[in-house]
N, C-alpha and C. Protein backbone atom coordinates (compact mmCIF):
# COMPACT_ATOMS: atom_id res chain seq x y z
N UNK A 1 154.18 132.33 71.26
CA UNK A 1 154.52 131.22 72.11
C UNK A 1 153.39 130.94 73.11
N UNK A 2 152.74 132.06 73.71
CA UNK A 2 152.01 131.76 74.59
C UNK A 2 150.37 131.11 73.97
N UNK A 3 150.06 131.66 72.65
CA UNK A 3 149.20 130.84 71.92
C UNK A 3 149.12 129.75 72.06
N UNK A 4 150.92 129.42 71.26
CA UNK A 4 150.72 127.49 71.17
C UNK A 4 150.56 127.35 72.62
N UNK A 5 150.72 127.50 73.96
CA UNK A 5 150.72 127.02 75.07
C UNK A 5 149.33 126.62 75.78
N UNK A 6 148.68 127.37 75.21
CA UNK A 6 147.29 127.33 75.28
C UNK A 6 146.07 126.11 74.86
N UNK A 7 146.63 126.55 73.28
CA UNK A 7 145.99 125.11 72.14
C UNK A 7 146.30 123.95 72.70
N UNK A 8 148.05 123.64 72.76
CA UNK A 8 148.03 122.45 73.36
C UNK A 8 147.45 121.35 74.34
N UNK A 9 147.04 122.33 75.26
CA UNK A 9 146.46 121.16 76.31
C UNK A 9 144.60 121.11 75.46
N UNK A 10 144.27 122.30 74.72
CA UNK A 10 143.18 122.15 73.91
C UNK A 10 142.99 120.98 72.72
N UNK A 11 144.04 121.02 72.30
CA UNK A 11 144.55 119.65 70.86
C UNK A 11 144.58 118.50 71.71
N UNK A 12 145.45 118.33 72.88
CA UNK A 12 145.38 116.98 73.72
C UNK A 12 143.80 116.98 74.10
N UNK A 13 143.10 117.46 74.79
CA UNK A 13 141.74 117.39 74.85
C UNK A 13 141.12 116.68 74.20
N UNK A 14 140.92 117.07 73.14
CA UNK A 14 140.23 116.99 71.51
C UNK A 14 140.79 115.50 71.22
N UNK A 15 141.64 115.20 71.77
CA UNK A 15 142.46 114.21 71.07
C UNK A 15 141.44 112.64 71.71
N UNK A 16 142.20 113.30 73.26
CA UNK A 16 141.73 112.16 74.13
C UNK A 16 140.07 112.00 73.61
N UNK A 17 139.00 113.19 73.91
CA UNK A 17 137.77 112.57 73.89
C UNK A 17 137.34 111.73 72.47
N UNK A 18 138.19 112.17 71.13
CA UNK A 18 138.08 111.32 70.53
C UNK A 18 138.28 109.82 70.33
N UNK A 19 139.54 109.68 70.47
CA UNK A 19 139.83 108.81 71.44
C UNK A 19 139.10 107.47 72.21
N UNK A 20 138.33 108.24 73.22
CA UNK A 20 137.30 107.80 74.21
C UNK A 20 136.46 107.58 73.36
N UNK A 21 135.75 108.06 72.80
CA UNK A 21 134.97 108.11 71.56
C UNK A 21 135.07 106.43 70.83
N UNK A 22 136.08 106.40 70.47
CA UNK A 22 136.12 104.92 69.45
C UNK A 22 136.88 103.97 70.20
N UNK A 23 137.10 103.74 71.81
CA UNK A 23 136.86 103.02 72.34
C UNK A 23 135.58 102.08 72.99
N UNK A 24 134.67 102.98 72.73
CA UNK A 24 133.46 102.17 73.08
C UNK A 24 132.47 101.64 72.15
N UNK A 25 132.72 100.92 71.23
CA UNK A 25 131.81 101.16 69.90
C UNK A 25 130.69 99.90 69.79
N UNK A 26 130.32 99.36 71.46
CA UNK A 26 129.62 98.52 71.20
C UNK A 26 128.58 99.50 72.47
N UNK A 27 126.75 99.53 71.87
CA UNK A 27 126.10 99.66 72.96
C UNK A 27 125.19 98.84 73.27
N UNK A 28 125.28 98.14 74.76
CA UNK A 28 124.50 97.34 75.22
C UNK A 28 122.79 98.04 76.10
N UNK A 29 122.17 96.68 75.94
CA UNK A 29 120.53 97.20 76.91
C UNK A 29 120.47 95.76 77.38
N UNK A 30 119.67 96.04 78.46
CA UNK A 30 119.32 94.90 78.71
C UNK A 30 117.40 94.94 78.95
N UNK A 31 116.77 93.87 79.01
CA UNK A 31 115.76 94.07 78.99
C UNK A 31 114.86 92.86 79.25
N UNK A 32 113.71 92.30 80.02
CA UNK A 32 112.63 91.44 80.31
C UNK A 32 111.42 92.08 79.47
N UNK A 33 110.55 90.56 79.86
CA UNK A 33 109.35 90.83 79.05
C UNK A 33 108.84 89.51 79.46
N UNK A 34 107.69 89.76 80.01
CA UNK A 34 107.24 88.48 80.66
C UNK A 34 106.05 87.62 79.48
N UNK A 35 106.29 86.22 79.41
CA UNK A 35 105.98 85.81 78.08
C UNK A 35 105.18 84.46 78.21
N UNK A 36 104.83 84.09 79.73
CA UNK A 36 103.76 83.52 80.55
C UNK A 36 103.57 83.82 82.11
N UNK A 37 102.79 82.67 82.83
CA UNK A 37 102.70 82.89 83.66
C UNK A 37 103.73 83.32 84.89
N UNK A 38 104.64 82.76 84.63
CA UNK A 38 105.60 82.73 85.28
C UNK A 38 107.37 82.56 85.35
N UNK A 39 107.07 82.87 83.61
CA UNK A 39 108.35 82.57 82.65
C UNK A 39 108.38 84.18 82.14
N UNK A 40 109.47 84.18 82.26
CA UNK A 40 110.63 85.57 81.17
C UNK A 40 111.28 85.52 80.38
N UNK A 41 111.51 86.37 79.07
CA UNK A 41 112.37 86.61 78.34
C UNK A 41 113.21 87.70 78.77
N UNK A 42 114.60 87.42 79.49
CA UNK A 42 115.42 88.22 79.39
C UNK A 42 116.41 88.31 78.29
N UNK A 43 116.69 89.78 78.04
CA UNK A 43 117.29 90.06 76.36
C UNK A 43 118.41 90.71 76.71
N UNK A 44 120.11 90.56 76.28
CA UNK A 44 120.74 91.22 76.67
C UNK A 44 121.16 91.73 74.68
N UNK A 45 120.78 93.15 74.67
CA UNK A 45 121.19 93.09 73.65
C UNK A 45 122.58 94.29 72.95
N UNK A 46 123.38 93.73 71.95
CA UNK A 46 124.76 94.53 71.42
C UNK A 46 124.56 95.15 70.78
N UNK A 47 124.74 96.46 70.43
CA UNK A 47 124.87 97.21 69.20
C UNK A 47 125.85 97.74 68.77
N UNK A 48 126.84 97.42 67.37
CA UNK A 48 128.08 97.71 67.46
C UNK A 48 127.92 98.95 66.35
N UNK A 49 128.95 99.93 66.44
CA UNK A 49 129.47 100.79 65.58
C UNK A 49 129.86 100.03 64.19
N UNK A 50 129.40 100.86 63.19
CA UNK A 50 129.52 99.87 61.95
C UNK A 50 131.32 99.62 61.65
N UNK A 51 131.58 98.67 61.43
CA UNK A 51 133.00 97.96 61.38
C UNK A 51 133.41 97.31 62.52
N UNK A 52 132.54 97.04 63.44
CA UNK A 52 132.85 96.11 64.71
C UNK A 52 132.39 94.97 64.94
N UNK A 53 132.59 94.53 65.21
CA UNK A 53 132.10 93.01 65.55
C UNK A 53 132.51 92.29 66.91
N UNK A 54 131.35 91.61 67.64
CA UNK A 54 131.76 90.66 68.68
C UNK A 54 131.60 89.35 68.23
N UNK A 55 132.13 88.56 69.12
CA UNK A 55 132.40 87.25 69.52
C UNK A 55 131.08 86.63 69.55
N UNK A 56 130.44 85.03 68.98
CA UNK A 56 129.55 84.26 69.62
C UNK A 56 129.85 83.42 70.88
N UNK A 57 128.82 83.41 71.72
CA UNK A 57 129.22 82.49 72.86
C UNK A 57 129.99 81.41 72.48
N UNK A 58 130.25 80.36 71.31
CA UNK A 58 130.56 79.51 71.10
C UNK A 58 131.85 79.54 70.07
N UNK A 59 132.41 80.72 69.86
CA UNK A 59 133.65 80.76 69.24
C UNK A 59 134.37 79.62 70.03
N UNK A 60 135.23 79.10 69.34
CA UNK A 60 136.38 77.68 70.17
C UNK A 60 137.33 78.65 70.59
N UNK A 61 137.75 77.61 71.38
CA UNK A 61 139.37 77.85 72.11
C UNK A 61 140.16 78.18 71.24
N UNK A 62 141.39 79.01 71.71
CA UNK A 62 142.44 79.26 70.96
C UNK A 62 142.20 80.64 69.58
N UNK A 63 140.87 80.73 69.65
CA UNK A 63 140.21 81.98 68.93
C UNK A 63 140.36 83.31 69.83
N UNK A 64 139.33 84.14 69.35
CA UNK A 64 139.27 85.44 70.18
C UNK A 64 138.28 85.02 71.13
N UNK A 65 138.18 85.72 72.13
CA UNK A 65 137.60 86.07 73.40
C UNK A 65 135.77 85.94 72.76
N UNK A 66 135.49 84.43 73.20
CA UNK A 66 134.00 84.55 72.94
C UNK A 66 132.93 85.51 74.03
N UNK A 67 131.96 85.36 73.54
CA UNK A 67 131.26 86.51 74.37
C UNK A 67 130.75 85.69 75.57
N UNK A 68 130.44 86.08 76.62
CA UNK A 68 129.91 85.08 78.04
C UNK A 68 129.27 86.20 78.52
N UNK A 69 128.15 85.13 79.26
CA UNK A 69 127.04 86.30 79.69
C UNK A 69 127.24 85.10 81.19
N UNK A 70 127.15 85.78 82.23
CA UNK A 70 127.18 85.12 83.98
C UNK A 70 126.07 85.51 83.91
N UNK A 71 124.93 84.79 84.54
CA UNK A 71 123.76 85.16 85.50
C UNK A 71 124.38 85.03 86.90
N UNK A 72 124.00 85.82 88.09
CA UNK A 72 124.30 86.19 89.70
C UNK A 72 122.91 85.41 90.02
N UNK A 73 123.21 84.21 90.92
CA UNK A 73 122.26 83.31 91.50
C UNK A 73 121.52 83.74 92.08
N UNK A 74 120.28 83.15 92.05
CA UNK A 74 119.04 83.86 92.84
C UNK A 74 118.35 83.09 92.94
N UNK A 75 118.06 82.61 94.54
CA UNK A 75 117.50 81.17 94.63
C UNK A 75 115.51 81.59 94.37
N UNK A 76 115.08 82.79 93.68
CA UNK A 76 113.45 82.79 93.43
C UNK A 76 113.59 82.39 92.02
N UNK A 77 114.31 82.27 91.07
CA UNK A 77 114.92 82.18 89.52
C UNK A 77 115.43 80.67 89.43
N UNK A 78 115.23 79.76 87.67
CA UNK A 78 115.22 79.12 87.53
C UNK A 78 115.51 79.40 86.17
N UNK A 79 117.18 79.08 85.76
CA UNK A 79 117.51 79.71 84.31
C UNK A 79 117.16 78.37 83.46
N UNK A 80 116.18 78.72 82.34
CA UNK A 80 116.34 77.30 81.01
C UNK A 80 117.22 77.46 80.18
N UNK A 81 118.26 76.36 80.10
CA UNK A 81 119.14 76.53 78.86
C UNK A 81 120.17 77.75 79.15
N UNK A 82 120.86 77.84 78.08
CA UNK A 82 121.68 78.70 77.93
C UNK A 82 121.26 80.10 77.45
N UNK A 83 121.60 81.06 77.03
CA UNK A 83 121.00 81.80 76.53
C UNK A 83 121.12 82.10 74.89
N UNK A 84 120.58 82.44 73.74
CA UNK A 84 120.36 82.13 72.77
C UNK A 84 120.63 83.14 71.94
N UNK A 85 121.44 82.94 70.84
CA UNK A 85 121.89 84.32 70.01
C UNK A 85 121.07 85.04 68.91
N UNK A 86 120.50 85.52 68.91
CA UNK A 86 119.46 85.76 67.94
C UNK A 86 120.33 87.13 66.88
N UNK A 87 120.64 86.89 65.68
CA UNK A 87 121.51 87.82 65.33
C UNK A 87 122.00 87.21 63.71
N UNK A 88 122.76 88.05 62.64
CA UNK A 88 123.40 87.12 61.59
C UNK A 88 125.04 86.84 61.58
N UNK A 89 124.80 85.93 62.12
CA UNK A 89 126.34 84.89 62.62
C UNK A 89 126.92 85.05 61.56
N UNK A 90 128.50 85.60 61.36
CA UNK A 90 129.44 84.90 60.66
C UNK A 90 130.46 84.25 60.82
N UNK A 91 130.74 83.14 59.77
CA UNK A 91 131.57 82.29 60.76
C UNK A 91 132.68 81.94 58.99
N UNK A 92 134.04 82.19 59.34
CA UNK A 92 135.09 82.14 59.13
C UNK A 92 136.02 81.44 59.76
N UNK A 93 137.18 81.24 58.75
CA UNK A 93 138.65 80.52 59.22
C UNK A 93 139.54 81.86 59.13
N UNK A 94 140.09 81.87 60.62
CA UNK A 94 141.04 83.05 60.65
C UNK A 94 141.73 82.67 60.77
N UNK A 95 142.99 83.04 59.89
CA UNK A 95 144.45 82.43 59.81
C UNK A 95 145.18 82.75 61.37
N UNK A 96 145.13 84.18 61.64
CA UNK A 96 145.88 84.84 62.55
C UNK A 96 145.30 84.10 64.23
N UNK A 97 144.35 83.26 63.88
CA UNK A 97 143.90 82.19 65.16
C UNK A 97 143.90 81.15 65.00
N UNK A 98 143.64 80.76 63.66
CA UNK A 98 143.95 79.18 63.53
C UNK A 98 142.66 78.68 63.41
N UNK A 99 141.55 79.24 63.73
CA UNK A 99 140.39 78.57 63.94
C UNK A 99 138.90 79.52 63.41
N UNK A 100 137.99 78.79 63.29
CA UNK A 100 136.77 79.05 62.54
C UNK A 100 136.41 79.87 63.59
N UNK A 101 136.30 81.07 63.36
CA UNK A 101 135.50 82.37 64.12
C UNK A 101 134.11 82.32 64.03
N UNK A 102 133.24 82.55 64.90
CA UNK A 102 132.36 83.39 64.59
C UNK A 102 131.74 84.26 65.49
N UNK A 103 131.21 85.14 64.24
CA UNK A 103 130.93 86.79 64.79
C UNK A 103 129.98 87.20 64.52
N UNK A 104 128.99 88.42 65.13
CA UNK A 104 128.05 89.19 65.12
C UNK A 104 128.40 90.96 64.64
N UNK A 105 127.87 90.97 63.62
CA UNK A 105 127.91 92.63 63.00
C UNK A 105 126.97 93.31 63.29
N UNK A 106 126.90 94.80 63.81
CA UNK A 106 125.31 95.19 64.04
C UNK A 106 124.45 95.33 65.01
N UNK A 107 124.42 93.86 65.70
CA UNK A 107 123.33 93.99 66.32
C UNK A 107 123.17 92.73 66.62
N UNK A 108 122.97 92.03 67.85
CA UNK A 108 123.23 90.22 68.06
C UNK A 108 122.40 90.81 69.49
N UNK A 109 121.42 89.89 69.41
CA UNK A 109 120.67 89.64 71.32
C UNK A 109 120.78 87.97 71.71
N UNK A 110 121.31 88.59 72.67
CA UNK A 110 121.06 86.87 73.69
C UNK A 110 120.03 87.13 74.20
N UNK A 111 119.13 86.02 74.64
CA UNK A 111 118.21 85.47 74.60
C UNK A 111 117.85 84.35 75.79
N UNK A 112 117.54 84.73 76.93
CA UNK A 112 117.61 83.74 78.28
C UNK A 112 116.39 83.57 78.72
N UNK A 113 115.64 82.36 78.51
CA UNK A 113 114.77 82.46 79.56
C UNK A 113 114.59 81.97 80.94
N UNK A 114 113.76 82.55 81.87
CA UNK A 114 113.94 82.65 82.69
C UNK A 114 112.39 82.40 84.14
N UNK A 115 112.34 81.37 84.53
CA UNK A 115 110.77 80.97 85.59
C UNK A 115 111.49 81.67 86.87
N UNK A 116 110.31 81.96 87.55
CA UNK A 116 109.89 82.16 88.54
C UNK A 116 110.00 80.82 89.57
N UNK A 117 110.09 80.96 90.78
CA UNK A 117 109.46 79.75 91.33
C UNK A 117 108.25 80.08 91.83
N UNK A 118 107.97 81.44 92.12
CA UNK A 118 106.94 81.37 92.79
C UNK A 118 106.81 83.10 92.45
N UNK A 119 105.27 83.81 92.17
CA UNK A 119 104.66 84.74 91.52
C UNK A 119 105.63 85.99 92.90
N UNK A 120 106.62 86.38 92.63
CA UNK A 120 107.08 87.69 93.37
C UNK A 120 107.88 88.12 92.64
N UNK A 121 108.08 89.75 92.90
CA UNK A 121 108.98 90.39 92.45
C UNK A 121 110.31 90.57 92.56
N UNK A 122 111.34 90.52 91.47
CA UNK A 122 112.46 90.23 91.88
C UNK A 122 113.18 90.62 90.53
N UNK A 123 114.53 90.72 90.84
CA UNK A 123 115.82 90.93 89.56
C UNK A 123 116.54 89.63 88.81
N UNK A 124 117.26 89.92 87.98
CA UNK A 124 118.12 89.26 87.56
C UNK A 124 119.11 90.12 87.09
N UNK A 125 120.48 89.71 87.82
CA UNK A 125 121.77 90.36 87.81
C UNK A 125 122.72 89.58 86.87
N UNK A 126 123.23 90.40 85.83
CA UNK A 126 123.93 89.46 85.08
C UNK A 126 125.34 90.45 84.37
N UNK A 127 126.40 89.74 84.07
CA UNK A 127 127.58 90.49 83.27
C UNK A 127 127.44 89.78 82.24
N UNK A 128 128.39 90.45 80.81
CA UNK A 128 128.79 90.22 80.05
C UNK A 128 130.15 90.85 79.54
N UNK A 129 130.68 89.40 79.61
CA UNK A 129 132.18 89.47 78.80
C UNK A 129 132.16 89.70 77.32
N UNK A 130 132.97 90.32 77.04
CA UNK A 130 133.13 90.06 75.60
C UNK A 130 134.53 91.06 74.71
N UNK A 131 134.48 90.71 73.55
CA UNK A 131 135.78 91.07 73.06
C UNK A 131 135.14 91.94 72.10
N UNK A 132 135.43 93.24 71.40
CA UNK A 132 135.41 93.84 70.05
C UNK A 132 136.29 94.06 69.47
N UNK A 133 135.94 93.89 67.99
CA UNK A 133 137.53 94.13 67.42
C UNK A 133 136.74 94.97 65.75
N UNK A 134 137.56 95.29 65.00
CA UNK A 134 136.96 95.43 63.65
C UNK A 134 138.83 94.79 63.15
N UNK A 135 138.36 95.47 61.31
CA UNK A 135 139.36 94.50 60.69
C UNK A 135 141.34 95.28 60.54
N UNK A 136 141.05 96.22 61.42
CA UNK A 136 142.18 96.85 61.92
C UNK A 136 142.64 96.47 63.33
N UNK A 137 141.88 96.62 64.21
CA UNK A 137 142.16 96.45 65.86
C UNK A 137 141.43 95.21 66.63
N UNK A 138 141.95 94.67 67.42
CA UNK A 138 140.81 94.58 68.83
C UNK A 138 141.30 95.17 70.32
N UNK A 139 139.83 95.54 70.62
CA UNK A 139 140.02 95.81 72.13
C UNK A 139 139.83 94.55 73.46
N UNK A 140 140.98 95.35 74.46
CA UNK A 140 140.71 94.24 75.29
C UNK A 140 139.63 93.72 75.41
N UNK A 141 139.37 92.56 75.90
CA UNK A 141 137.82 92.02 76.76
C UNK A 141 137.75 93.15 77.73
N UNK A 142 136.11 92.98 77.94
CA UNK A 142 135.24 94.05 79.08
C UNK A 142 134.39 93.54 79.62
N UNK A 143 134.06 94.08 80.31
CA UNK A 143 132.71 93.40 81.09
C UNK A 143 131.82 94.45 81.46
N UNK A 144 130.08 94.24 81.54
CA UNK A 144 129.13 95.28 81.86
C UNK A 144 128.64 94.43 82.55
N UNK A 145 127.91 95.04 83.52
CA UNK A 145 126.94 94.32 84.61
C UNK A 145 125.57 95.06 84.36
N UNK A 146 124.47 94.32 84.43
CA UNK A 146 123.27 94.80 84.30
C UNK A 146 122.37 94.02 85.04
N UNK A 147 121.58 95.19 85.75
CA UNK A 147 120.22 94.57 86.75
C UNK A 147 119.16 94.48 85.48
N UNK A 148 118.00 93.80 86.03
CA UNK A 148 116.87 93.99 84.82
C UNK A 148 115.83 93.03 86.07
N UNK A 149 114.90 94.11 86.20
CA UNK A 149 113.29 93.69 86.74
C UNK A 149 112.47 92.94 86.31
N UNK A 150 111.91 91.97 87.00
CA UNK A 150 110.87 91.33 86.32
C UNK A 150 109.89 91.61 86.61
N UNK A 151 108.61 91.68 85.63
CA UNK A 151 107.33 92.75 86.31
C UNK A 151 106.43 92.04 85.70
């Protein structure tokens, strides 16, 4: 008796970090790279556990949770455009939404660029929303926040 009493909270252990484990199955970086004088490529990029998939910024309404990236204002920064998915899009009709999905397997970078107004050093603070799911589950939406230097 006193065995099993033991294991148990050892088996719950084991359980949970697994668990924890395949809750997180997307890993993000973020990253600059200065690509003129006074212009940046900031890269926010996903890497999913194989059988996962996120959201494109532009999935429609009434779908799953598209992915959104916030930039945090910074009056030395001057964002062009939106930011840009560089990745192999798939795009489907999901019954269980009603609407043409599309998704990133693998590995998907957004893509922001980003001027200066004037030659100083400084950040760009940004989150990203987003949903994962594979063809069993999805997990709630999450959000990561990431600083990234411009140098």
């Amino acid at each position: 008796m006193m065995k099993k009493l033991i294991l148990f909270p050892f088996f719950i252990l084991c359980t949970t970090l697994l668990f924890a484990q395949i809750q997180n199955p997307v890993a993000w970086t973020a990253t600059s790279k200065k690509i003129g004088d006074k212009t940046y490529e900031v890269r926010l990029t996903a890497n999913m556990q194989k059988g996962w998939h996120i959201y494109s910024q532009t999935t429609p309404e009434g779908g799953p949770v598209p992915t959104q990236i916030t930039f945090t204002k910074n009056p030395l920064l001057i964002l062009k455009g939106k930011a840009r998915e560089i990745g192999k899009m798939v795009q489907y009709n999901e019954p269980l939404f009603g609407v043409d999905v599309k998704q990133f397997s693998d590995k998907v970078d957004f893509v922001q660029i980003v001027n200066l107004k004037t030659n100083v050093k400084t950040s760009v603070d940004m989150s990203v929303e987003f949903m994962v799911c594979n063809d069993k589950q999805c997990l709630p939406p999450a959000t990561k926040k990431f600083t990234v230097a411009l140098k």
